[in-house]
N, C-alpha and C. Protein backbone atom coordinates (compact mmCIF):
# COMPACT_ATOMS: atom_id res chain seq x y z
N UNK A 1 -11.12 3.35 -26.63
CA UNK A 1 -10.92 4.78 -26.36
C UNK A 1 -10.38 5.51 -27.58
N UNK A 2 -10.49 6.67 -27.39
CA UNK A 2 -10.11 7.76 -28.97
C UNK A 2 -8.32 7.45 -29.12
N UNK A 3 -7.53 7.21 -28.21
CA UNK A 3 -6.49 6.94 -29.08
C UNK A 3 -6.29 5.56 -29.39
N UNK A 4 -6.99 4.25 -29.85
CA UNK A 4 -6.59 3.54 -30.36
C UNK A 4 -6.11 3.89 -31.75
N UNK A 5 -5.34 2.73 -31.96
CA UNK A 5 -5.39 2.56 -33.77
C UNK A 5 -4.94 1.23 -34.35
N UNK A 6 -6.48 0.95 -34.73
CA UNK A 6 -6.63 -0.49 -35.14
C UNK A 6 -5.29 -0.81 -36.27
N UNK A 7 -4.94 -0.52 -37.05
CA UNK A 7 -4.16 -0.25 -38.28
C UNK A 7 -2.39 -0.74 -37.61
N UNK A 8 -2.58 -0.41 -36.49
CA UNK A 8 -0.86 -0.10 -35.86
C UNK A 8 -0.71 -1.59 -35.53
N UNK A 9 0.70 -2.14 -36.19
CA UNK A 9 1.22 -3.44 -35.88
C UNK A 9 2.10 -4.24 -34.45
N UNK A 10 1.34 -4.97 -33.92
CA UNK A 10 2.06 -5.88 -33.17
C UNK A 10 2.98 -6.49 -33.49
N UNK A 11 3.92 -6.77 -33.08
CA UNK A 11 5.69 -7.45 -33.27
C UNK A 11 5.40 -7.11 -34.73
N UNK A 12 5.67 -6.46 -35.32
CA UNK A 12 6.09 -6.00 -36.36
C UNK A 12 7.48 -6.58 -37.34
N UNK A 13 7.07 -7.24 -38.38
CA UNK A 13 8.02 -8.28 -38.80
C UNK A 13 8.39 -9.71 -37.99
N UNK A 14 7.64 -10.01 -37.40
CA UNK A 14 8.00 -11.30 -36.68
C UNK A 14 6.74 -12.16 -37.28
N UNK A 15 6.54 -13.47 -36.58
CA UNK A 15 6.04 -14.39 -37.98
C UNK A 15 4.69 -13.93 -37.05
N UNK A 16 4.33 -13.73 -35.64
CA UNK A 16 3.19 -13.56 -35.18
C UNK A 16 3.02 -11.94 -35.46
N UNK A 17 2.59 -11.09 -36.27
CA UNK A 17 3.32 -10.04 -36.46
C UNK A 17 0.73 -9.90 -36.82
N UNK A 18 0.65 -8.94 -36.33
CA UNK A 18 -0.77 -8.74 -36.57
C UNK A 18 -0.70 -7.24 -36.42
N UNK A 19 -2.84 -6.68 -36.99
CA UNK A 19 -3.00 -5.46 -37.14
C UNK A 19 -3.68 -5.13 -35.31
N UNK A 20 -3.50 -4.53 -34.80
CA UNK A 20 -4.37 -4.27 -33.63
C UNK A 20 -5.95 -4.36 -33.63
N UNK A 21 -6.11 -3.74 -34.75
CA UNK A 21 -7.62 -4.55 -34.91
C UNK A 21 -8.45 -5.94 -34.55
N UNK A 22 -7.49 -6.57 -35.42
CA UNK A 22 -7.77 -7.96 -35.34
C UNK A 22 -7.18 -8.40 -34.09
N UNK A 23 -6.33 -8.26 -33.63
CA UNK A 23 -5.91 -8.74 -31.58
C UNK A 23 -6.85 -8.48 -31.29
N UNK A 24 -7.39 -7.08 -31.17
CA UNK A 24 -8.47 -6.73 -30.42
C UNK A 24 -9.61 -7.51 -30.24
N UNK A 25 -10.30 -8.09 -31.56
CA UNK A 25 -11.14 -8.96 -31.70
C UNK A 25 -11.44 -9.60 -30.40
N UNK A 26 -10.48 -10.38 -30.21
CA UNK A 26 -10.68 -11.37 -29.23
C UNK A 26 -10.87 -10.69 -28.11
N UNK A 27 -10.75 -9.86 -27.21
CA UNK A 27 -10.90 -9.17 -26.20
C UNK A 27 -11.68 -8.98 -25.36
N UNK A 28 -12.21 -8.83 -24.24
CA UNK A 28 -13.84 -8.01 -23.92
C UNK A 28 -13.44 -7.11 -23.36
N UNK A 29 -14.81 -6.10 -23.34
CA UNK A 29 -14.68 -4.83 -22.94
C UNK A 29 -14.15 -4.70 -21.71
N UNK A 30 -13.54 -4.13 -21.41
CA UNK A 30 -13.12 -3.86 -19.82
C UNK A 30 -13.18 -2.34 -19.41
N UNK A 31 -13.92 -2.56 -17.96
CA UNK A 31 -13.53 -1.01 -17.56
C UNK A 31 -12.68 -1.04 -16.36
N UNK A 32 -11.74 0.15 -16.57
CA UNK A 32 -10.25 -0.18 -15.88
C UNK A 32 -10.77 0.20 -14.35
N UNK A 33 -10.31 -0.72 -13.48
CA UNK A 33 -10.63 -0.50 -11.95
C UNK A 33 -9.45 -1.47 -11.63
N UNK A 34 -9.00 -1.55 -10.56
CA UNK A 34 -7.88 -2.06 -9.93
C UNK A 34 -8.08 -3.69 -9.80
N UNK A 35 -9.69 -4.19 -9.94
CA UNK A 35 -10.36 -5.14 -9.35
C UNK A 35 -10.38 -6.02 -11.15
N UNK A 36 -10.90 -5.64 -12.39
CA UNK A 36 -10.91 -5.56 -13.35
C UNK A 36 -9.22 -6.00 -13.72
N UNK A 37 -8.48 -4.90 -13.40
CA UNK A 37 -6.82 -5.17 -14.07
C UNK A 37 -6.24 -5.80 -13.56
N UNK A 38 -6.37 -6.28 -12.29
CA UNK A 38 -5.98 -7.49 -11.72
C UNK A 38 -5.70 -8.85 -11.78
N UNK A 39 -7.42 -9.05 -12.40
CA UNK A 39 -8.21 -10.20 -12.60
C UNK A 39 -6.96 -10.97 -13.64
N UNK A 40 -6.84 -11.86 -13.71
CA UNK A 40 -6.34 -13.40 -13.99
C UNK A 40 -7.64 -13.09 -15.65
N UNK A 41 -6.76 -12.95 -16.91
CA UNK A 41 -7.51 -13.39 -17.89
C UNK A 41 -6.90 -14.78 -18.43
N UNK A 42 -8.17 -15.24 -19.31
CA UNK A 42 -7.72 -16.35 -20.06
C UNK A 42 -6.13 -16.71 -20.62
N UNK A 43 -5.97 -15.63 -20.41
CA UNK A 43 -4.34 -15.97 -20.92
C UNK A 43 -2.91 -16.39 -20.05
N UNK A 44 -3.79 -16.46 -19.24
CA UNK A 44 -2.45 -16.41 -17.67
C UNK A 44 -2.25 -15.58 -16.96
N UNK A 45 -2.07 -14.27 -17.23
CA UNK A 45 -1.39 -13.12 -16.91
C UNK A 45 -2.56 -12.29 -16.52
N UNK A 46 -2.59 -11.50 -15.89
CA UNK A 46 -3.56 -10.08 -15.45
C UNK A 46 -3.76 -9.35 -16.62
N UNK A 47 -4.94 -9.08 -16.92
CA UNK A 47 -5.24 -7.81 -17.59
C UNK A 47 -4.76 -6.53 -17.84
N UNK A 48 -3.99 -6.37 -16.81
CA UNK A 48 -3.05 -5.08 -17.57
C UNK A 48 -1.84 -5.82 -17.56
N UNK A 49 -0.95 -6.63 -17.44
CA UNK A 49 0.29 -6.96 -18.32
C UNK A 49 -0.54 -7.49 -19.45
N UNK A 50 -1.60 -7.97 -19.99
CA UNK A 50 -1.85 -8.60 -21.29
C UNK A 50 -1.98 -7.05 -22.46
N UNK A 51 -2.42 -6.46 -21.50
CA UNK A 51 -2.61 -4.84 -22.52
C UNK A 51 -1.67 -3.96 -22.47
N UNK A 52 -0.63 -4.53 -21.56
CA UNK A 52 0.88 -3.30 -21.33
C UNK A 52 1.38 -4.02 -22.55
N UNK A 53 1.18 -5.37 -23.02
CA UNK A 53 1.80 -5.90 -24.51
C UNK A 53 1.20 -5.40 -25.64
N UNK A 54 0.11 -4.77 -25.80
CA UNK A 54 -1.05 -4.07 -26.88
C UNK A 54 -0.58 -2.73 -26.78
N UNK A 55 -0.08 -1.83 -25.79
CA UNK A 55 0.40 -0.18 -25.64
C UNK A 55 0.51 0.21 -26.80
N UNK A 56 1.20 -0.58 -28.20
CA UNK A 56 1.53 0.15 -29.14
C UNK A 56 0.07 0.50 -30.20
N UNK A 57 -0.59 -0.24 -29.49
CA UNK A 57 -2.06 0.31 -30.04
C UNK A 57 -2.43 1.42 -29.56
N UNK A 58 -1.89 2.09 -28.46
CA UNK A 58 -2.73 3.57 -28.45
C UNK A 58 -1.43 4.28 -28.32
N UNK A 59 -2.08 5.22 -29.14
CA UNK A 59 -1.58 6.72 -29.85
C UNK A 59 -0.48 6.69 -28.81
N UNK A 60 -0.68 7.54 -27.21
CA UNK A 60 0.02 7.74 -26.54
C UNK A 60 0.82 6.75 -25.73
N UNK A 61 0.65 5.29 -25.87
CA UNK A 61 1.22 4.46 -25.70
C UNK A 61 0.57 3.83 -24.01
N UNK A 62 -0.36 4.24 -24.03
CA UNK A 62 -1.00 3.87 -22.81
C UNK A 62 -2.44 3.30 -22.81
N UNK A 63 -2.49 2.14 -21.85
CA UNK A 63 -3.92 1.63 -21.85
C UNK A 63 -4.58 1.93 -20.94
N UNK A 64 -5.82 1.05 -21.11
CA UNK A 64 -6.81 1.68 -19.61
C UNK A 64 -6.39 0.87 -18.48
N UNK A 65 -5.88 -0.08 -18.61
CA UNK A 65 -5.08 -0.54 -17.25
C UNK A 65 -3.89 -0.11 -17.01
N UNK A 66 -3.10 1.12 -18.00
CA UNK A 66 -1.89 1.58 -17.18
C UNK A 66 -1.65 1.90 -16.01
N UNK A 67 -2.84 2.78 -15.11
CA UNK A 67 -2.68 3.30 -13.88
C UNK A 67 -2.66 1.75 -12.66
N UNK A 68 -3.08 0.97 -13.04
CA UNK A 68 -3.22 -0.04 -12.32
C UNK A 68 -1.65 -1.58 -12.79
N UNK A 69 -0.98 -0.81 -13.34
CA UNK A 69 0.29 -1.88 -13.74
C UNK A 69 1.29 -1.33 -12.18
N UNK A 70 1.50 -2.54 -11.50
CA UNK A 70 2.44 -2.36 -10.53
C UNK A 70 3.64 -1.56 -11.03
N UNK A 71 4.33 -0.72 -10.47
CA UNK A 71 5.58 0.18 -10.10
C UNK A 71 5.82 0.10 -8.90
N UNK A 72 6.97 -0.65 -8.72
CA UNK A 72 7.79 -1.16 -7.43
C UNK A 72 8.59 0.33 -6.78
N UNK A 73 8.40 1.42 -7.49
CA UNK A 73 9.25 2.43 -7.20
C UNK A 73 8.56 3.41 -6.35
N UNK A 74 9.11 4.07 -5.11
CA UNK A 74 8.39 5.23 -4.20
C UNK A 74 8.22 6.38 -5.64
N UNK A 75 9.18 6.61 -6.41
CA UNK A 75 8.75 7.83 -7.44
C UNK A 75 8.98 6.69 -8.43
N UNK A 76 7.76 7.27 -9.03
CA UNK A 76 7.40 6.26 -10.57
C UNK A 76 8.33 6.25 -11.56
N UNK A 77 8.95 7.13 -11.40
CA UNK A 77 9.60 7.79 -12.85
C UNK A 77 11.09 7.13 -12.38
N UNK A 78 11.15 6.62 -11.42
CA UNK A 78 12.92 5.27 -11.17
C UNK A 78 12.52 4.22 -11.36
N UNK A 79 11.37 4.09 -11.84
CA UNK A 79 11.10 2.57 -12.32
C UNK A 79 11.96 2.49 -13.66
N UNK A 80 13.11 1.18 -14.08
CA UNK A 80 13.86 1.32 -15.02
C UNK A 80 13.17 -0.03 -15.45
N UNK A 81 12.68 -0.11 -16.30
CA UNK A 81 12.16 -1.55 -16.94
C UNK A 81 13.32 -2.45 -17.42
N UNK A 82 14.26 -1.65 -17.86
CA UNK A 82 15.08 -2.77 -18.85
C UNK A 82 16.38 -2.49 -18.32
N UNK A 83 16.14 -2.33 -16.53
CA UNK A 83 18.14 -3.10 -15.77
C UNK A 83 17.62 -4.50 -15.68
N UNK A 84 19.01 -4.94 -15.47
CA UNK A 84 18.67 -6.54 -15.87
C UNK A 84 18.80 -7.09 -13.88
N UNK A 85 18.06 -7.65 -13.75
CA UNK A 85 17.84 -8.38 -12.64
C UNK A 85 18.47 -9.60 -12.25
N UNK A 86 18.54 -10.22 -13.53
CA UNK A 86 19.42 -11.57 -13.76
C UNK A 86 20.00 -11.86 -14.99
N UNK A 87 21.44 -11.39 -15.04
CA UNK A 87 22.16 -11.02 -16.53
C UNK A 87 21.97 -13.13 -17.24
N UNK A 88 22.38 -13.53 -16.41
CA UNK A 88 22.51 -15.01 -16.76
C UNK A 88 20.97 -15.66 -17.03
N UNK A 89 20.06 -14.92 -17.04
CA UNK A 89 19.12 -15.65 -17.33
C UNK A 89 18.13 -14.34 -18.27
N UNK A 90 18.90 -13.61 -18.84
CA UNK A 90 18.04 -12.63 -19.46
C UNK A 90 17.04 -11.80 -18.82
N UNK A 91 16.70 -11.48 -17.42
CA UNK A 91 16.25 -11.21 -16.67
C UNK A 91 15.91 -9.89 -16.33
N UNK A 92 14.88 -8.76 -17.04
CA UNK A 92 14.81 -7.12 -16.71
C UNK A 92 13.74 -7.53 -15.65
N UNK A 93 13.76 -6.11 -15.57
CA UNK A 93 12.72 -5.48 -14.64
C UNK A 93 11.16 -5.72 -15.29
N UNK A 94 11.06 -5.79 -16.30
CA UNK A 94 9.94 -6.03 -16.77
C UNK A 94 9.28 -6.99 -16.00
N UNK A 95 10.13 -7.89 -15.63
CA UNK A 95 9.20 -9.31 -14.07
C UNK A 95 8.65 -8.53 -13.34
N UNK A 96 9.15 -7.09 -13.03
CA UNK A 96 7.83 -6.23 -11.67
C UNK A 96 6.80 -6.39 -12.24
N UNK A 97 6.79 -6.18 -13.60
CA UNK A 97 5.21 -5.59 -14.03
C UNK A 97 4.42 -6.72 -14.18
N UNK A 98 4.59 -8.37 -13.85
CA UNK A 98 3.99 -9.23 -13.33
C UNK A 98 2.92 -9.18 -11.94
N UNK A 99 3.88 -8.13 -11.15
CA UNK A 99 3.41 -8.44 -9.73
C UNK A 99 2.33 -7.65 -9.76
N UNK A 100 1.10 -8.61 -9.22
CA UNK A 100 -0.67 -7.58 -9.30
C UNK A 100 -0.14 -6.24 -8.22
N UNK A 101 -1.18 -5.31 -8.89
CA UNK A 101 -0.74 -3.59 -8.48
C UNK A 101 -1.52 -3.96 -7.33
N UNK A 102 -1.44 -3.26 -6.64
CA UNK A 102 -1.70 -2.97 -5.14
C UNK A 102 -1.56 -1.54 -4.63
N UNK A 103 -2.72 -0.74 -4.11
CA UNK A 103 -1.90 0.43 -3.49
C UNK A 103 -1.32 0.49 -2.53
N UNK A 104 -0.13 0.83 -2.68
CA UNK A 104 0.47 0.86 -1.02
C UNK A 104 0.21 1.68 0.49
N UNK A 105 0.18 0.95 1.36
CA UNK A 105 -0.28 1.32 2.38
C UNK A 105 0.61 0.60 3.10
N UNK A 106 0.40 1.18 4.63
CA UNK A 106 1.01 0.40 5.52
C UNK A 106 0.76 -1.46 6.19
N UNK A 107 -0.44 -1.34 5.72
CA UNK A 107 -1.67 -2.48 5.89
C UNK A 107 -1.06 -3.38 5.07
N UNK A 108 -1.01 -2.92 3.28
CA UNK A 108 -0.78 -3.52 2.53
C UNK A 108 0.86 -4.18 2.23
N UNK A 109 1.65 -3.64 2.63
CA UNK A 109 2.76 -3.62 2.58
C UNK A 109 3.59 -4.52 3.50
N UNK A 110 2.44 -4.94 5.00
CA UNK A 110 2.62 -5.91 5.82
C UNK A 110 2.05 -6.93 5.85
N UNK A 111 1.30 -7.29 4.37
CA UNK A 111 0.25 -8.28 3.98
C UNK A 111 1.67 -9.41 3.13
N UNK A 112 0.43 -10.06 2.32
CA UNK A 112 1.14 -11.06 1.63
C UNK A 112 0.23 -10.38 0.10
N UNK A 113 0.54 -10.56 -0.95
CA UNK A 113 0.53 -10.80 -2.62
C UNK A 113 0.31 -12.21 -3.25
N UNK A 114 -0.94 -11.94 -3.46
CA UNK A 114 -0.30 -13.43 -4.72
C UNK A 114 -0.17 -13.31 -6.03
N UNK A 115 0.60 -14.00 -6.28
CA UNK A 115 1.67 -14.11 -7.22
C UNK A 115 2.22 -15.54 -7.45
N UNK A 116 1.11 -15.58 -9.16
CA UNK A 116 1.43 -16.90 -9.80
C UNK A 116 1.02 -18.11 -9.02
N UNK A 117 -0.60 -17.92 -8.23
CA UNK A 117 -0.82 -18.61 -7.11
C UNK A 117 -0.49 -18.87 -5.74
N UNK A 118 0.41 -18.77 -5.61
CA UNK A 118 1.13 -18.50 -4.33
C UNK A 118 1.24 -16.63 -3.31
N UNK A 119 0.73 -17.27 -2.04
CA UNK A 119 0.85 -15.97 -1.57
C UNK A 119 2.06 -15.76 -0.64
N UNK A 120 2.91 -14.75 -1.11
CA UNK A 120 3.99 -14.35 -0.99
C UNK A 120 4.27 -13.08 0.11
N UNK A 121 5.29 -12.83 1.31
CA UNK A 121 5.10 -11.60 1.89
C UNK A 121 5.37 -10.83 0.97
N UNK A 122 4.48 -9.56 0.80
CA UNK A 122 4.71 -8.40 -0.24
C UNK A 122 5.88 -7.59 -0.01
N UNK A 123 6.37 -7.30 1.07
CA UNK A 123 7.66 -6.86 1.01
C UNK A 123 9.24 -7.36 0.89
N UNK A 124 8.55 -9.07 0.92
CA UNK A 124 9.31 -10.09 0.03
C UNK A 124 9.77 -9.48 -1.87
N UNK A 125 8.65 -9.53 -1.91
CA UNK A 125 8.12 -9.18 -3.18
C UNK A 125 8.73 -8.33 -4.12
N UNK A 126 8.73 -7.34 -3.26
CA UNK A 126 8.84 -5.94 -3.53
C UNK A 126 10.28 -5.62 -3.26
N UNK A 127 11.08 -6.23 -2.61
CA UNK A 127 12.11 -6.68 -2.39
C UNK A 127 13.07 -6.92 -3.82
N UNK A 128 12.49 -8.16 -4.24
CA UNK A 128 13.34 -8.99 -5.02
C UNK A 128 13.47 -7.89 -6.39
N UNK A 129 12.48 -6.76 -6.77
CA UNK A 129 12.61 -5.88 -7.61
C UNK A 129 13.20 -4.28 -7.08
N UNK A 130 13.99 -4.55 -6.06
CA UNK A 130 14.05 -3.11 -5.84
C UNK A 130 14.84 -2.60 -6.56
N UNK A 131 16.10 -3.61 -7.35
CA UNK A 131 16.86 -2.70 -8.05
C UNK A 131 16.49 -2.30 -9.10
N UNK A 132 15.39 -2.47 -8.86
CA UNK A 132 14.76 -1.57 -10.54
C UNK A 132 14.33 -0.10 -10.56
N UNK A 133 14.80 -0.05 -9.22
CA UNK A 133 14.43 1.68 -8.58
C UNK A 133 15.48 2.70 -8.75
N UNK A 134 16.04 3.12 -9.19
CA UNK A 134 17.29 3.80 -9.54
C UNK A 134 17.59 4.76 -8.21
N UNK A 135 16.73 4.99 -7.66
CA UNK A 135 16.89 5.72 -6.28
C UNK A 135 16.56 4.78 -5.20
N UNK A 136 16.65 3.37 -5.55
CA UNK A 136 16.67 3.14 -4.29
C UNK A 136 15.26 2.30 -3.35
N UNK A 137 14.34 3.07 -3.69
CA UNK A 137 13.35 3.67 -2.28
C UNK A 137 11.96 2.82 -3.08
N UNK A 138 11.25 1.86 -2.70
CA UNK A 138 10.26 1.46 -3.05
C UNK A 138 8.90 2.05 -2.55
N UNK A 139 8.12 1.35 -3.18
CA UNK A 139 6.68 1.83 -2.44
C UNK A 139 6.48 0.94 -1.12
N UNK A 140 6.83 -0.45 -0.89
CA UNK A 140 6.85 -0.67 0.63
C UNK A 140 8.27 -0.56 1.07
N UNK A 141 8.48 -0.34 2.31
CA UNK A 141 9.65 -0.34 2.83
C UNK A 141 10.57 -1.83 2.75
N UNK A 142 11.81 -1.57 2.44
CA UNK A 142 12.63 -3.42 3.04
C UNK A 142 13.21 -3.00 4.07
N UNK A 143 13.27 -4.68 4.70
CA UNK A 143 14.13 -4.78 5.76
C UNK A 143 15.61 -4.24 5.31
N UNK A 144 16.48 -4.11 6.80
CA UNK A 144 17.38 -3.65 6.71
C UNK A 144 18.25 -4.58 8.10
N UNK A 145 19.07 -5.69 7.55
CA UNK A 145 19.81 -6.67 8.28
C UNK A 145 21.22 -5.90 9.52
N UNK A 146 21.10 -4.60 9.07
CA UNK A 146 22.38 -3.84 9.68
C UNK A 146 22.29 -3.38 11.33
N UNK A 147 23.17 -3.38 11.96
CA UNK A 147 22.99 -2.62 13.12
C UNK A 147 22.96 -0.97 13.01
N UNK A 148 23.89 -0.74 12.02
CA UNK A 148 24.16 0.93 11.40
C UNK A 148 23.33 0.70 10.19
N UNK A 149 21.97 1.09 10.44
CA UNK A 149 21.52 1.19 8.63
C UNK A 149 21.96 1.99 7.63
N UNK A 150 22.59 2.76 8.32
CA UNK A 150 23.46 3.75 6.72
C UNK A 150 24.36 2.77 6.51
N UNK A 151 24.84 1.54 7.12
CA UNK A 151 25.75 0.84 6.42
C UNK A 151 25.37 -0.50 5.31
N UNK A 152 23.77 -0.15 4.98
CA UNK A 152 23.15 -1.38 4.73
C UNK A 152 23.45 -0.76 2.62
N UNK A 153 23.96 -2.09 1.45
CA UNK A 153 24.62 -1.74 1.04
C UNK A 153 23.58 -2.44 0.14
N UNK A 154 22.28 -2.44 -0.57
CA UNK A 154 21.34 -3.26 -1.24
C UNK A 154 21.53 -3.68 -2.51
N UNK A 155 22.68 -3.16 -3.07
CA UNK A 155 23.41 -3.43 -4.57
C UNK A 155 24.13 -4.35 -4.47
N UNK A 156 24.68 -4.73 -3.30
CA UNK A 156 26.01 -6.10 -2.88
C UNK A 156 25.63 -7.51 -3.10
N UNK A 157 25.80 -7.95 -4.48
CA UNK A 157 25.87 -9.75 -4.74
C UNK A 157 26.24 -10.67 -3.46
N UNK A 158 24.95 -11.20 -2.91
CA UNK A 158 25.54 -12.21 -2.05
C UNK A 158 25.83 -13.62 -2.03
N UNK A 159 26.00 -14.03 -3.41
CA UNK A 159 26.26 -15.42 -4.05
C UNK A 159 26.16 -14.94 -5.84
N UNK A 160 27.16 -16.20 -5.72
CA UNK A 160 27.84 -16.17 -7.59
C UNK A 160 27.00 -16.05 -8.51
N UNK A 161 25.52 -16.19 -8.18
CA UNK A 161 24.24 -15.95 -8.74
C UNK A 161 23.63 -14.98 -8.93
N UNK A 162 24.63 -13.64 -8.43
CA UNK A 162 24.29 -12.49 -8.40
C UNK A 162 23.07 -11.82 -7.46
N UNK A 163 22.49 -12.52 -6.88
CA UNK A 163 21.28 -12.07 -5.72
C UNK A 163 21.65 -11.06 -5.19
N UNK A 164 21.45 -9.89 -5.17
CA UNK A 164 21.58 -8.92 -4.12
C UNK A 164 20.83 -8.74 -3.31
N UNK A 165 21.64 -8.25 -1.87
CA UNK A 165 21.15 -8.11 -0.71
C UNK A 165 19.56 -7.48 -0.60
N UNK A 166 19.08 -6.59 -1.52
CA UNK A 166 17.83 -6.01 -1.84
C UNK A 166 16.48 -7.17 -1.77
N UNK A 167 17.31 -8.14 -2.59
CA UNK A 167 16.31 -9.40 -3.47
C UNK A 167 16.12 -10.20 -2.17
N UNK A 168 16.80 -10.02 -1.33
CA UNK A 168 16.85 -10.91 -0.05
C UNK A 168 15.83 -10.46 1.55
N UNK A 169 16.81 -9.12 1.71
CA UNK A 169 16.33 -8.90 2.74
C UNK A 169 14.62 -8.64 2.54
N UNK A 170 13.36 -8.45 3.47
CA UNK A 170 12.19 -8.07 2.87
C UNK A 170 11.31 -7.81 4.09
């Protein structure tokens, strides 16, 4: 697309440190559809986390699988990439953008995800990243363990491991 730029460096100063050009090389064409960015490439990972790592190749910092990179957040813009999820294990939010995008629906949201082979309940899922929502409020709903749900408290560590109640309930 018109804002690439072959010229612009990947990890920049690091020993794997390349021109976007040459990454590109290896690549095939893709046209971005939900079905496409999904897909499992050669590399392990889905097609748009392999190109959310290339972003600094286009101009505006966006690829053709951006619209299709999961956001765990009801408003996009509380997605915080870099709160840490698990301080003891180096752990951001960046792990959402693992989870294949899905649009949410009610259908979908009472389904299962797979993820890393395994199919997982999605509001499991969706769960274990909610604190990456700064407001709170995901795109599927979580459970709520309370009899008074205004008393339900999703920031509260429920073991020395730091798990919060969010990561749990689903």
């Amino acid at each position: 697309p018109g804002d690439f730029e072959p010229a612009a460096l990947l990890n920049e100063g690091q020993e794997d440190e390349s021109m976007c050009g040459q990454s590109m090389s290896n690549f095939p064409s893709l046209d971005a559809s939900p079905e496409t960015c999904s897909a499992e490439s050669p590399y392990f990972f889905s097609w748009s986390i392999i190109l959310a790592g290339m972003s600094g190749c286009c101009g505006e910092g966006t690829t053709i699988c951006a619209e299709y990179t999961f956001n765990p957040c009801k408003n996009p813009e509380d997605f915080d990439v870099d709160h840490m999820l698990n301080p003891e294990e180096n752990s951001t939010c960046g792990f959402a953008l693992m989870i294949p995008w899905f649009e949410a629906s009610e259908e979908t949201c009472a389904g299962t995800t797979k993820f890393f082979g395994s199919e997982l309940p999605t509001p499991m899922l969706v769960g274990m990243v909610a604190p990456c929502c700064r407001g709170g409020e995901t795109v599927c709903p979580t459970g709520n363990p309370c009899e008074d749900p205004a008393q339900f408290t999703p920031d509260t560590p429920i073991n020395a491991e730091g798990t919060l109640c969010s990561q749990i309930v689903g």
